[in-house]
Protein backbone atom coordinates (compact mmCIF):
# COMPACT_ATOMS: atom_id res chain seq x y z
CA UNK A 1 -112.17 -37.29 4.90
CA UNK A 2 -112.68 -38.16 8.56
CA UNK A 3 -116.08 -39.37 10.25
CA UNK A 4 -117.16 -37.29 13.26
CA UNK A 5 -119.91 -38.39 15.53
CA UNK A 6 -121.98 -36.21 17.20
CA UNK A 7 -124.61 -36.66 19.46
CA UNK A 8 -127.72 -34.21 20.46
CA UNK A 9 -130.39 -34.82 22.77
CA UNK A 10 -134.18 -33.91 22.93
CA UNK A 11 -135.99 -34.31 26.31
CA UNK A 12 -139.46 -36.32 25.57
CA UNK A 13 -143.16 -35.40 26.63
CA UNK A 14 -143.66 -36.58 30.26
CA UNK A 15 -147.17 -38.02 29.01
CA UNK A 16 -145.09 -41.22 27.31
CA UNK A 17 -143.17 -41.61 30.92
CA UNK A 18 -145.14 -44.35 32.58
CA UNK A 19 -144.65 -46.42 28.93
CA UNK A 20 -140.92 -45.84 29.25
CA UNK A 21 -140.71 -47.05 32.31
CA UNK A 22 -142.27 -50.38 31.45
CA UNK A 23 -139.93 -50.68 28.83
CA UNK A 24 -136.75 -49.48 30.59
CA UNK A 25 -137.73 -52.39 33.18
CA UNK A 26 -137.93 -55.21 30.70
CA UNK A 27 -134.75 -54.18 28.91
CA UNK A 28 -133.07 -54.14 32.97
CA UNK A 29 -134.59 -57.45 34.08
CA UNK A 30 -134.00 -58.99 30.02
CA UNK A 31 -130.01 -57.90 30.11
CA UNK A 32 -129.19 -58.70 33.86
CA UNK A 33 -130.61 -62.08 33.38
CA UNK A 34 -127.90 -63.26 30.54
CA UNK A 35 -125.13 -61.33 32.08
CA UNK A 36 -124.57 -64.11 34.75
CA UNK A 37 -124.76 -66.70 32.09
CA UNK A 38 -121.82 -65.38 30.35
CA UNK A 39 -119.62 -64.28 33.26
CA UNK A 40 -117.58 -67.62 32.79
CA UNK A 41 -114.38 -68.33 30.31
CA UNK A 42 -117.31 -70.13 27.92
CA UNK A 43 -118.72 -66.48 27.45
CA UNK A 44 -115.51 -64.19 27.39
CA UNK A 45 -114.55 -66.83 24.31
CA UNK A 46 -117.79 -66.66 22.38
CA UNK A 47 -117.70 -62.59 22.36
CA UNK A 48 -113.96 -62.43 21.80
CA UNK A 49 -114.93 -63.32 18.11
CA UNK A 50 -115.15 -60.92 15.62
CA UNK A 51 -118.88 -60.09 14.42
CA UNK A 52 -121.81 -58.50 15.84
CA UNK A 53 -122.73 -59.31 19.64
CA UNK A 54 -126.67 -60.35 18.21
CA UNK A 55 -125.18 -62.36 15.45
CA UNK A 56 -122.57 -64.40 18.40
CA UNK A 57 -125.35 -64.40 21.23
CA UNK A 58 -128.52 -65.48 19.29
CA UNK A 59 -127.01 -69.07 18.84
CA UNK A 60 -126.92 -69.28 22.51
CA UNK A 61 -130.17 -68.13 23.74
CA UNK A 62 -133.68 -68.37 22.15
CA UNK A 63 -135.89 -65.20 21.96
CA UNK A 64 -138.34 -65.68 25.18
CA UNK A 65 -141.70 -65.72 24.38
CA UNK A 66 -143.56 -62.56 24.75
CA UNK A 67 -141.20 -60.20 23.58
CA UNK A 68 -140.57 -58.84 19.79
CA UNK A 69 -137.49 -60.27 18.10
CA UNK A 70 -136.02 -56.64 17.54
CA UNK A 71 -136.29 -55.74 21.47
CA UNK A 72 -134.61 -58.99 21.91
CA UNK A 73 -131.85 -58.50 19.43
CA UNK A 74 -131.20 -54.79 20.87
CA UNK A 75 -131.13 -56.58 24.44
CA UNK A 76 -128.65 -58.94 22.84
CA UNK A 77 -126.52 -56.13 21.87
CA UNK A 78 -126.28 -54.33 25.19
CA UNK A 79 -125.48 -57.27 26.90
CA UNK A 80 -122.61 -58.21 24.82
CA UNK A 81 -121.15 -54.34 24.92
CA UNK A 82 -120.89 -54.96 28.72
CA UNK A 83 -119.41 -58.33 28.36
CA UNK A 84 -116.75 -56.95 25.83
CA UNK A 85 -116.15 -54.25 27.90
CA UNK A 86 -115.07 -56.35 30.28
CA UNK A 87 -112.58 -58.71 27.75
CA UNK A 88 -110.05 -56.01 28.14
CA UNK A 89 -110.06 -55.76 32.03
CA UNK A 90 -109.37 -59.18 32.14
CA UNK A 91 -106.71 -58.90 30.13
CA UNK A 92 -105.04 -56.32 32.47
CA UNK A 93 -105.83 -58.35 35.83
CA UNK A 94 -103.98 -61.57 34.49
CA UNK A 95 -101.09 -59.27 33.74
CA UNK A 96 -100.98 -58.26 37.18
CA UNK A 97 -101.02 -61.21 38.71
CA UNK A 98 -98.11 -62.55 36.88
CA UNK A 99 -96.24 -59.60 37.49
CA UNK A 100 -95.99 -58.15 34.25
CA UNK A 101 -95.83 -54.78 33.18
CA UNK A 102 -98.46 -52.98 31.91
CA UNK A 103 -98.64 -50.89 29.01
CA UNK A 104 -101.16 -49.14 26.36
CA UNK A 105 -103.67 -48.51 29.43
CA UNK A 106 -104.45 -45.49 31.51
CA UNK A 107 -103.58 -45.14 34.78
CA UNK A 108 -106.58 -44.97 36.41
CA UNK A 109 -107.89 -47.89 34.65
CA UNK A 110 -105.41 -49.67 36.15
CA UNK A 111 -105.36 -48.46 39.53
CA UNK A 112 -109.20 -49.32 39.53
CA UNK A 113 -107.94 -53.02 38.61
CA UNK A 114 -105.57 -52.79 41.46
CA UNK A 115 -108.00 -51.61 44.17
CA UNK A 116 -110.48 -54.31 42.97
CA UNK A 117 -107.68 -57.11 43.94
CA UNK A 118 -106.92 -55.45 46.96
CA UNK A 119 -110.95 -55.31 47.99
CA UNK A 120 -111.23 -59.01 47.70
CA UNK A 121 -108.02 -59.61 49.30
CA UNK A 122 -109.29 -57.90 52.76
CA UNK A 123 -112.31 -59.82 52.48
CA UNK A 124 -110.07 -63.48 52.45
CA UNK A 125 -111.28 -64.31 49.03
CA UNK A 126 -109.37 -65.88 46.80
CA UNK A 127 -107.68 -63.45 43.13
CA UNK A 128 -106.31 -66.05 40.76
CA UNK A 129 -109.56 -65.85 38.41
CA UNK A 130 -111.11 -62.71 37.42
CA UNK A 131 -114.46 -64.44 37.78
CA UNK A 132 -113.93 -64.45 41.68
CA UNK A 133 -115.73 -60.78 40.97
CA UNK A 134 -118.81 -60.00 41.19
CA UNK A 135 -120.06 -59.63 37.57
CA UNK A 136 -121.30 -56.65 36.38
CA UNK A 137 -125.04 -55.35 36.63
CA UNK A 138 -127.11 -53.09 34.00
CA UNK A 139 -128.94 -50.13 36.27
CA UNK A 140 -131.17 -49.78 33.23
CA UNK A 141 -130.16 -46.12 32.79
CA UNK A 142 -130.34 -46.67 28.79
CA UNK A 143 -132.08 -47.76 25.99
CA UNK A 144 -130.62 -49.12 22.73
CA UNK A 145 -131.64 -49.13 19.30
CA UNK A 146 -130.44 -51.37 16.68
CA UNK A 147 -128.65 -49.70 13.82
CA UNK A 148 -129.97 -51.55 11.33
CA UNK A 149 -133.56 -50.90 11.97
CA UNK A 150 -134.87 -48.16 9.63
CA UNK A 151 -135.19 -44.80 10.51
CA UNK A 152 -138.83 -44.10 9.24
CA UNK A 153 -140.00 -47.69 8.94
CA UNK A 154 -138.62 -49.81 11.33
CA UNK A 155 -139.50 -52.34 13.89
CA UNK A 156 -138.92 -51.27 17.34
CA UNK A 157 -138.48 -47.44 17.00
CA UNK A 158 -139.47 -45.19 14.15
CA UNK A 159 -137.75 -41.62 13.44
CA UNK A 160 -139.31 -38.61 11.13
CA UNK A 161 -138.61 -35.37 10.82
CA UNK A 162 -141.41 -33.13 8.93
CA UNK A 163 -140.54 -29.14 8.80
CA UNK A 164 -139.97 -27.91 12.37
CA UNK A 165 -140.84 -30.85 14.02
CA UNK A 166 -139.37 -34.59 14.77
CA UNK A 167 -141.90 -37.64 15.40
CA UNK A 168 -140.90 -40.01 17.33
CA UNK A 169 -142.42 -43.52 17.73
CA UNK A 170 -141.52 -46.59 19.90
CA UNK A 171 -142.69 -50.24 21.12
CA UNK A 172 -143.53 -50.55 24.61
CA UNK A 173 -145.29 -53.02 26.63
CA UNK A 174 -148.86 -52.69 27.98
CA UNK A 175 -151.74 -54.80 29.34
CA UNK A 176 -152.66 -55.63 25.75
CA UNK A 177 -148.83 -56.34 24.46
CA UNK A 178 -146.58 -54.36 22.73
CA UNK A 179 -147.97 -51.52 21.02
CA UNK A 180 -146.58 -48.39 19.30
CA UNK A 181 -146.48 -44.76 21.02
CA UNK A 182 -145.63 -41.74 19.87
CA UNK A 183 -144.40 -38.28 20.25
CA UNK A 184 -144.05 -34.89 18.77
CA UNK A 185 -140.89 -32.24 19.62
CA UNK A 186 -139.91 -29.31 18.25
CA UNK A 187 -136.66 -29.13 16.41
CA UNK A 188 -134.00 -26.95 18.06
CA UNK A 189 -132.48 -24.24 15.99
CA UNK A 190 -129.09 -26.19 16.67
CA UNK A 191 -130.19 -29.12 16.02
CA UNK A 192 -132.00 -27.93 12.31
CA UNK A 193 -128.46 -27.07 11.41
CA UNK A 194 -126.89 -29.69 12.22
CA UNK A 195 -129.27 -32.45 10.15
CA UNK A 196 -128.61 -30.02 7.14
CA UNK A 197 -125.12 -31.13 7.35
CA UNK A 198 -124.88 -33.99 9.13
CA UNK A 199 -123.98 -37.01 6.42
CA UNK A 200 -126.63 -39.32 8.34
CA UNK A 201 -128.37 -40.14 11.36
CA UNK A 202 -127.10 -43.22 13.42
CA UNK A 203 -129.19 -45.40 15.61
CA UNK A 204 -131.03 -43.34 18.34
CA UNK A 205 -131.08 -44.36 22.13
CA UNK A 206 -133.24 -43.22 24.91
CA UNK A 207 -131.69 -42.51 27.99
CA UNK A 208 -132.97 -41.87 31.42
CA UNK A 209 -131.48 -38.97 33.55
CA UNK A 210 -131.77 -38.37 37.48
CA UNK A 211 -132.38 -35.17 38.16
CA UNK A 212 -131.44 -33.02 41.73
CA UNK A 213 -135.01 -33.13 42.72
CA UNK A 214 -135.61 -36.53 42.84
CA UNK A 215 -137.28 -36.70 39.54
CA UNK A 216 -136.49 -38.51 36.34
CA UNK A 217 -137.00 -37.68 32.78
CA UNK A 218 -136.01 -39.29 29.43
CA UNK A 219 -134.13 -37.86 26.66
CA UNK A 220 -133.55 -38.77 22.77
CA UNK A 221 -130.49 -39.18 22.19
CA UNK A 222 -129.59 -38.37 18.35
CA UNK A 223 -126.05 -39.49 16.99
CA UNK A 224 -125.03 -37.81 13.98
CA UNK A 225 -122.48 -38.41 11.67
CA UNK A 226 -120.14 -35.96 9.88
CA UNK A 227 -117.12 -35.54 7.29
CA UNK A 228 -114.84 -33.81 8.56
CA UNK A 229 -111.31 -33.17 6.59
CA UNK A 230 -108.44 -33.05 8.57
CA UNK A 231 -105.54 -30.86 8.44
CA UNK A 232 -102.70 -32.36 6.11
CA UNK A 233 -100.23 -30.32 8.34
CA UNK A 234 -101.23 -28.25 11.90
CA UNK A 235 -99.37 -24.91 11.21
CA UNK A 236 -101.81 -22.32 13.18
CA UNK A 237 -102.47 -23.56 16.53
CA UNK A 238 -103.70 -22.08 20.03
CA UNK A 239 -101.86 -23.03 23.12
CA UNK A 240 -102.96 -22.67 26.51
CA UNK A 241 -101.30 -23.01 29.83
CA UNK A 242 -103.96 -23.54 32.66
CA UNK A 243 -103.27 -22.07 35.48
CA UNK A 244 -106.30 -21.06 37.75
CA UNK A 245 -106.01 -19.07 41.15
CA UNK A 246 -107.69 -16.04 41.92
CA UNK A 247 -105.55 -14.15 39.84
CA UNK A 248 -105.96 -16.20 36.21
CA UNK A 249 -107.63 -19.13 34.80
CA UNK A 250 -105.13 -19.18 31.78
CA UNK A 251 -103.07 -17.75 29.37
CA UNK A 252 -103.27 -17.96 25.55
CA UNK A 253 -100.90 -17.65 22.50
CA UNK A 254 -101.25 -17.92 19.12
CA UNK A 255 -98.43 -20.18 17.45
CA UNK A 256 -97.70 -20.16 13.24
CA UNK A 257 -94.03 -21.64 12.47
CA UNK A 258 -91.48 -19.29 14.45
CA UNK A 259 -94.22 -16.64 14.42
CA UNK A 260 -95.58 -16.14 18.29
CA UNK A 261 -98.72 -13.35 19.17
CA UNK A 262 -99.11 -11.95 22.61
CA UNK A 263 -100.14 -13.33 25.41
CA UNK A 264 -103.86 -13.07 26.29
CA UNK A 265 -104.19 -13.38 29.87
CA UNK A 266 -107.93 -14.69 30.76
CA UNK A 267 -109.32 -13.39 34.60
CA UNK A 268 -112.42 -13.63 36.08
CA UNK A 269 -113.95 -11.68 39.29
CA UNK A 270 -116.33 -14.80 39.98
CA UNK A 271 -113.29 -16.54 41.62
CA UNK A 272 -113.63 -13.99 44.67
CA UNK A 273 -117.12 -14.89 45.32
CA UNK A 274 -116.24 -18.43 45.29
CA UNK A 275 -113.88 -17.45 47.75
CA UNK A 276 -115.89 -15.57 49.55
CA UNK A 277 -119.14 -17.98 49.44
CA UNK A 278 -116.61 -20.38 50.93
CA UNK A 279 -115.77 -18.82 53.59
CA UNK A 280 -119.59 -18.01 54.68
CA UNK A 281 -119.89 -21.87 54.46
CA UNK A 282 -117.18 -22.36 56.65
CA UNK A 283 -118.27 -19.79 59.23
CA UNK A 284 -121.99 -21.38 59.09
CA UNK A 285 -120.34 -24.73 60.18
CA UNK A 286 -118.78 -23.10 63.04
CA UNK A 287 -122.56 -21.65 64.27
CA UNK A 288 -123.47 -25.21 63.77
CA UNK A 289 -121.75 -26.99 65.78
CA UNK A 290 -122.09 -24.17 68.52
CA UNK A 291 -125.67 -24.66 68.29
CA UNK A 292 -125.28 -28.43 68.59
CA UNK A 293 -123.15 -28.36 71.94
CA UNK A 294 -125.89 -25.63 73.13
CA UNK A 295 -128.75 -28.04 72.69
CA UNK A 296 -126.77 -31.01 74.70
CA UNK A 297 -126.23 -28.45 77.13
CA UNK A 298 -129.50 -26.99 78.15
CA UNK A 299 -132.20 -28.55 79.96
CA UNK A 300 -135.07 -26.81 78.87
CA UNK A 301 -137.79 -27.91 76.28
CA UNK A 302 -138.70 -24.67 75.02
CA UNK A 303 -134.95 -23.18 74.68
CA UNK A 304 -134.07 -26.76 73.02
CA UNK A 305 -136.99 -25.83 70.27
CA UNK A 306 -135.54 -22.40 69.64
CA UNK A 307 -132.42 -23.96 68.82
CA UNK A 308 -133.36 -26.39 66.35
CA UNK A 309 -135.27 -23.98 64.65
CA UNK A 310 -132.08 -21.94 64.45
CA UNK A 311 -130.19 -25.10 63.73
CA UNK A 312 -132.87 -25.58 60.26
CA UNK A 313 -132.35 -22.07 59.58
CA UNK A 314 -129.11 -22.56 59.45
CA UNK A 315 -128.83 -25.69 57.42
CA UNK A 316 -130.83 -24.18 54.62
CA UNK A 317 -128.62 -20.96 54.17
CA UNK A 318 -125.90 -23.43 53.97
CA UNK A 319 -127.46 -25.06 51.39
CA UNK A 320 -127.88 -22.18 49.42
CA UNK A 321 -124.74 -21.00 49.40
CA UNK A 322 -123.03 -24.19 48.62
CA UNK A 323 -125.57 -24.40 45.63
CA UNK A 324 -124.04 -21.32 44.28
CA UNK A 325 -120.70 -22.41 44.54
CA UNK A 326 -121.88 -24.85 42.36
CA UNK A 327 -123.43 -22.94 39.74
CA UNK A 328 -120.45 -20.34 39.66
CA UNK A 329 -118.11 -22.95 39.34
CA UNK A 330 -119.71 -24.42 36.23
CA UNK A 331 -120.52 -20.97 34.91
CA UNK A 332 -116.42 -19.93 34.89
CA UNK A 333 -115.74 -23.28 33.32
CA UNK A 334 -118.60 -23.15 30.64
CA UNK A 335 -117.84 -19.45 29.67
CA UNK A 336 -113.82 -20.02 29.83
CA UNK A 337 -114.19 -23.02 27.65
CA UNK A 338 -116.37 -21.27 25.14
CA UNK A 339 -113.99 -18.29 24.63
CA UNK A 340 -111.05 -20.50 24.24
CA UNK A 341 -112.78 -22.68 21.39
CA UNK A 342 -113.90 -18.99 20.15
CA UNK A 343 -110.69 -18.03 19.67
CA UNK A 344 -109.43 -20.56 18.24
CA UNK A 345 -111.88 -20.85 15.63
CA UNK A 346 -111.87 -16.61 15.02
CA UNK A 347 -108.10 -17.39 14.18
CA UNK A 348 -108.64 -20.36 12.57
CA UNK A 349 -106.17 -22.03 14.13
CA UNK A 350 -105.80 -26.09 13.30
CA UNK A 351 -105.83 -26.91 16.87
CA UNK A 352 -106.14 -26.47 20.58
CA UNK A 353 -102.83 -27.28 22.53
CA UNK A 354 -103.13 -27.91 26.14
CA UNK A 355 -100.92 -29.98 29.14
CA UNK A 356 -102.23 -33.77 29.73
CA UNK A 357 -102.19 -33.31 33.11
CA UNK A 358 -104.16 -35.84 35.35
CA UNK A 359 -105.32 -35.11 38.91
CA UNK A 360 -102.04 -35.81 40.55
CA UNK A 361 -99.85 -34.10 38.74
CA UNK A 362 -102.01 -30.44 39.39
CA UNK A 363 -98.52 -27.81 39.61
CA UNK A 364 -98.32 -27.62 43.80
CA UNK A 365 -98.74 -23.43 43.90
CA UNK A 366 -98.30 -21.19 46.70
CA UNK A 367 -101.48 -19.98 47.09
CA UNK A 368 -102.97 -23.01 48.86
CA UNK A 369 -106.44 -21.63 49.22
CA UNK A 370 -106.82 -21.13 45.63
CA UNK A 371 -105.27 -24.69 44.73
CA UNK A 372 -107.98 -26.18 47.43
CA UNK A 373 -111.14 -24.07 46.57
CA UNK A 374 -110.74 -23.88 42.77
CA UNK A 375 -107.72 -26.04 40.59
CA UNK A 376 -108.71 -29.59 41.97
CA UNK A 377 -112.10 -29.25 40.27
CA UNK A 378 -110.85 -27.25 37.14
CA UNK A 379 -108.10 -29.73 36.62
CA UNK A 380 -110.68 -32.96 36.33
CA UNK A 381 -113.12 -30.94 34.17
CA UNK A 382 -111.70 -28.54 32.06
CA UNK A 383 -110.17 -31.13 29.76
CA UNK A 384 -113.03 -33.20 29.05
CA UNK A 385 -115.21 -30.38 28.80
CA UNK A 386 -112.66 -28.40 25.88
CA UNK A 387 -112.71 -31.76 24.07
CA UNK A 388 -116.34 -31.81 23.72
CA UNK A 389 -117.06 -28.42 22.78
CA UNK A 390 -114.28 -29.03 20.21
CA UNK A 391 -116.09 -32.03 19.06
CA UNK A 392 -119.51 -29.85 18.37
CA UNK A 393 -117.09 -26.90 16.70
CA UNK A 394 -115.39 -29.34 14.32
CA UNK A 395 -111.78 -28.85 15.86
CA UNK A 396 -109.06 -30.55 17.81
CA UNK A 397 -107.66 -30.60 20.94
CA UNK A 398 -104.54 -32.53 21.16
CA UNK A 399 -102.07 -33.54 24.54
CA UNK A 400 -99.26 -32.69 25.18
CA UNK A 401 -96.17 -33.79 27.76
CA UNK A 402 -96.45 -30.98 30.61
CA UNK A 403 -92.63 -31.92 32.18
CA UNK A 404 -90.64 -28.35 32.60
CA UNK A 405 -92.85 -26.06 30.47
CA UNK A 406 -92.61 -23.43 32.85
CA UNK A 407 -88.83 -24.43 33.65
CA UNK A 408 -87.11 -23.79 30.09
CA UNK A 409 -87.10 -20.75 28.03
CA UNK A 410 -88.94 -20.73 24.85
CA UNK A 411 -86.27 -18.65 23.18
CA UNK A 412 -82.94 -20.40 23.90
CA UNK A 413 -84.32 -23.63 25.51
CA UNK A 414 -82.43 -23.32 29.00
CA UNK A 415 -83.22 -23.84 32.38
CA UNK A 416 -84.30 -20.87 34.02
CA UNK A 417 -85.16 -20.00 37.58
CA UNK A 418 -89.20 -19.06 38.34
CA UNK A 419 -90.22 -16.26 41.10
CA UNK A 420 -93.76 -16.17 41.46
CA UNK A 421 -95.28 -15.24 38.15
CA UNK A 422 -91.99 -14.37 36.61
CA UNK A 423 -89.63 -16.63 34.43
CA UNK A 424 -85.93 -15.40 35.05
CA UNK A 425 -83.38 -16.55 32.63
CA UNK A 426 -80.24 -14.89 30.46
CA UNK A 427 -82.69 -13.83 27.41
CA UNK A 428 -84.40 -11.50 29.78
CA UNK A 429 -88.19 -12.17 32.15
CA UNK A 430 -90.89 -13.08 30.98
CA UNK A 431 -94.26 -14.11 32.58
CA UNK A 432 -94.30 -17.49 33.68
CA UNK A 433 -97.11 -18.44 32.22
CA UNK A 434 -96.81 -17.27 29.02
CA UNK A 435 -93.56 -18.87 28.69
CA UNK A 436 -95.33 -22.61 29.40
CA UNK A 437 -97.72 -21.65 26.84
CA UNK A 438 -95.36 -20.90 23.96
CA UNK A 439 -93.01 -23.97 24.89
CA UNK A 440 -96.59 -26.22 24.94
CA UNK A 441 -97.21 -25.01 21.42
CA UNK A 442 -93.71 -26.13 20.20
CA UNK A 443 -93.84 -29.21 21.77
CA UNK A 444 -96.53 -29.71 19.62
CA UNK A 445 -95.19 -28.21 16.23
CA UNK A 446 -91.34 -28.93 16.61
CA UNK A 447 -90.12 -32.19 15.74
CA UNK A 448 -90.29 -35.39 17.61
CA UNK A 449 -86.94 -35.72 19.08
CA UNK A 450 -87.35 -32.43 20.43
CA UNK A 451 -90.32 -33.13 22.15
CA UNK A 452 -89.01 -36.25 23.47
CA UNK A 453 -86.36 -34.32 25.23
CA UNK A 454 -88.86 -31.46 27.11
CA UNK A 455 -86.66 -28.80 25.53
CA UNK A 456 -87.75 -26.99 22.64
CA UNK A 457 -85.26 -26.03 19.99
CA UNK A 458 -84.10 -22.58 19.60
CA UNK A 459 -86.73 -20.29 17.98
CA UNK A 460 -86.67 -16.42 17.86
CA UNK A 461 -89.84 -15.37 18.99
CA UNK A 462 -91.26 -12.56 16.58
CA UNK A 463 -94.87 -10.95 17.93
CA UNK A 464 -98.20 -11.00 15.78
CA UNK A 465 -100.89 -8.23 16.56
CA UNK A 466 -104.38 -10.28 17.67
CA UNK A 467 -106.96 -8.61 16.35
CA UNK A 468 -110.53 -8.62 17.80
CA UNK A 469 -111.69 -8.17 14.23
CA UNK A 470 -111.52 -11.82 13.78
CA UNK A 471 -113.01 -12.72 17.31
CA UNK A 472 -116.10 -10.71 16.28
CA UNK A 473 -116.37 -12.07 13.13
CA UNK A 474 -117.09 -15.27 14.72
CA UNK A 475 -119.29 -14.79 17.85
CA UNK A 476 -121.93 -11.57 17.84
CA UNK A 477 -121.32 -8.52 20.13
CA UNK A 478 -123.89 -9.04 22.53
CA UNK A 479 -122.23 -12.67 23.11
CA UNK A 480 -118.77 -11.71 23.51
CA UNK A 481 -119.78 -8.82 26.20
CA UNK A 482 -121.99 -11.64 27.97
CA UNK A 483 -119.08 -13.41 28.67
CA UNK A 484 -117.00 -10.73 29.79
CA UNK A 485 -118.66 -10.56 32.32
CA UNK A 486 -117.37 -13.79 33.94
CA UNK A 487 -113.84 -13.71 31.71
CA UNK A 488 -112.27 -10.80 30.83
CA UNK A 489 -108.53 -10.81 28.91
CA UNK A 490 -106.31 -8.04 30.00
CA UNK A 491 -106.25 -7.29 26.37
CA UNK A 492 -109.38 -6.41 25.97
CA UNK A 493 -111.54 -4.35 28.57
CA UNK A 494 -115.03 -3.93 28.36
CA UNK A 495 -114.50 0.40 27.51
CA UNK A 496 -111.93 0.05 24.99
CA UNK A 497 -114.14 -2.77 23.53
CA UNK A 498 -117.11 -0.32 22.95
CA UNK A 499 -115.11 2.43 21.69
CA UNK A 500 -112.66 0.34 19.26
CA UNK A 501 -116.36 -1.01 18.03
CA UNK A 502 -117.76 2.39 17.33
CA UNK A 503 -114.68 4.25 16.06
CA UNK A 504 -114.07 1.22 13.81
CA UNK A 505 -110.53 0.95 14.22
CA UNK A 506 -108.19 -2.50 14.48
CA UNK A 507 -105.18 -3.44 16.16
């Protein structure tokens, strides 16, 4: 058995905000002030040890008067995460300044290094100590709680849950000290079932969230823990090959031993608005900056007013528009993420195959407009997005190495030649895409010295019927036709949906 964390969030009552605030200020001011005092070898040494950051930290500073031992040991805590968490980049700057290679790091963590060395280097500063950087500061976004403190009785925060509804209770100052406040919230459905299965609850934080309109708010932030059992051998899993234009976002198979289904090819009509709402944005600029080399222009007052009243006009539509850009792009990427974790828990498939692609290595398609207006943000999302959704679902995406998926043939494993959508080799065509998929599922379930090589082994491919029986059984009716209506799968049309439902029949 495996433990899973998972965290939920409940926003609080804005009648406790002006309390929070108080508090999120003294746990700022309280954290920034001990960060300097460790940014030194001295420091880096002390929380190198093994042990608890409190237990390490509490030797070296006394509690300051005025504030309850528990807020200071939780400030204690917090400042020795961001210490730690800077141990390791240390590490990986010394390493660079001897020379050496770098390994067990990702790239971009190391890049970031890089660019930091470079920064101070155009400024004439000296690199050959890490503490030439500016250390770190806490933008008191977040509020810890200890994990030892208990959950109904304890010190600094206090946690109930009574039928429908979780209390919530927490020290804060005020003009007469600290004092206890507290607050009431309705349990989500979600969240209900969840604490029936969860194993226990962790220690809660309190985090504080800047939203569009200026305005802040503060959410609970509940981290449950659950056992999970893992697999003793992935033998069902989904694999998908990204690969969004304004033709596809993906394309899905299902994988069992030597056993392949069909390809499920997922589409979406939102991508032509995008497109289109794109190009509205782009003509708007044009009217823009005609407007702007009419008002330099004329001479008059009262023509110069009409203009910048066009000119506001103007600026709001494009506003607008670039708002829903933003809201369809998240919608595709919510609703295509959702129906790929639904089918592969409908199928109950052991995992979720997908490329590890980063940001650079996004395939370079012919259909530039696509690649500009849509993949570039899909690429840096899509992954992180799966993995948490998997997370809530109880399943597991894993990684694979994306090098010639769409090059070799998932039947004989040779190099073939790619037209457009179409994979040409002596086996026969196949689409393109599907082909990645399959050989992205058996890099996953074939041995390692296959893998290693990019070329799967030689597998006849033999076809299993998807049924929608199973997708059904999983997600209701009036779900799965919500989402069609963003992502459709050429499998499965909305009419032959309603009429396989009614007439009852599979396959």
């Amino acid at each position: 058995m495996k433990e899973q964390i998972l965290s939920y969030e409940l926003t609080l009552p804005q009648r406790i905000y002006p309390h929070l605030d108080k508090l999120f200020s003294v746990f700022k001011n309280q954290v920034n002030s001990y960060i300097p005092k460790l940014w030194n070898e001295k420091g880096f040494k002390l929380l190198s040890q093994k042990g608890s950051a409190v237990g390490i930290l509490k030797k070296e500073f006394p509690t300051p008067e005025g504030v309850p031992s528990r807020v200071f040991r939780n400030v204690l805590e917090l400042t020795g995460q961001i210490i730690r968490s800077q141990i390791e980049r240390k590490e990986v700057f010394e390493k660079l300044l001897k020379g050496e290679e770098v390994k067990g790091y990702s790239k971009n963590f190391v890049l970031n290094i890089q660019r930091q060395i470079e920064n101070l280097r155009k400024k004439g500063k000296e690199v050959n100590c890490y503490f030439n950087f500016p250390h770190p500061e806490f933008d008191g976004q977040i509020v810890i709680t200890s994990a030892d403190d208990n959950l109904e009785k304890g010190q600094f925060r206090r946690l109930k849950i009574s039928g429908n509804f979780l209390g919530f209770s927490i020290k804060v100052p005020t003009h007469k000290g600290w004092e206890w406040i507290s607050a009431k919230k309705l349990i989500p459905e979600r969240l209900r079932r969840a604490l029936m299965k969860a194993k226990e609850v962790k220690a809660v934080l309190i985090k504080k969230v800047l939203l569009k309109s200026g305005y802040s708010i503060y959410r609970l932030v509940i981290p449950l823990s659950f056992e999970v059992k893992e697999p003793e051998k992935v033998e069902r899993v989904l694999a998908l090959d990204l690969s969004p234009s304004e033709k596809r976002l993906g394309v899905v198979v299902l994988v069992e031993g030597e056993k392949v289904s069909k390809p499920l090819f997922f589409k979406t009509q939102m991508l032509r608005k995008v497109e289109r709402l794109h190009f509205e944005v782009s003509n708007l600029e044009r009217k823009i900056d005609n407007i702007y080399n009419s008002i330099e222009k004329t001479a008059y007052k009262r023509e110069k007013e009409r203009l910048w009243e066009r000119l506001r006009h103007l600026f709001v539509e494009q506003k607008l528009r670039q708002r829903k850009i933003k809201q369809l792009r998240k919608e595709i990427l919510e609703t295509f993420t959702n129906f790929v974790i639904a089918h592969a828990k409908a199928y109950d498939c052991q995992a979720i195959v997908i490329e590890d692609l980063s940001f650079k290595e996004v395939p370079d398609w012919k259909d530039k407009k696509a690649l500009r207006r849509f993949s570039q943000w899909f690429y840096s999302r899509f992954a992180s997005r799966l993995e948490e959704k998997a997370r809530i679902y109880r399943s597991k995406v894993i990684k694979v190495n994306p090098a010639h998926t769409s090059r070799v043939c998932h039947k004989c494993g040779k190099e073939g030649k790619v037209e457009g959508l179409v994979f040409k080799c002596s086996c026969g065509k196949y689409d393109r895409d599907y082909n990645a998929s399959v050989n992205i599922a058996f890099r996953m379930t074939k041995p390692k010295a296959q893998r290693a090589e990019g070329i799967p082994g030689r597998s006849p491919s033999r076809l299993v019927q998807v049924e929608w029986k199973a997708l059904l059984s999983f997600i209701s009716l009036s779900k799965l036709l919500a989402w069609l209506r963003i992502v459709e799968t050429s499998q499965l049309k909305l009419k032959k949906l309603l009429k396989w439902v009614y007439s009852d029949k599979y396959g």
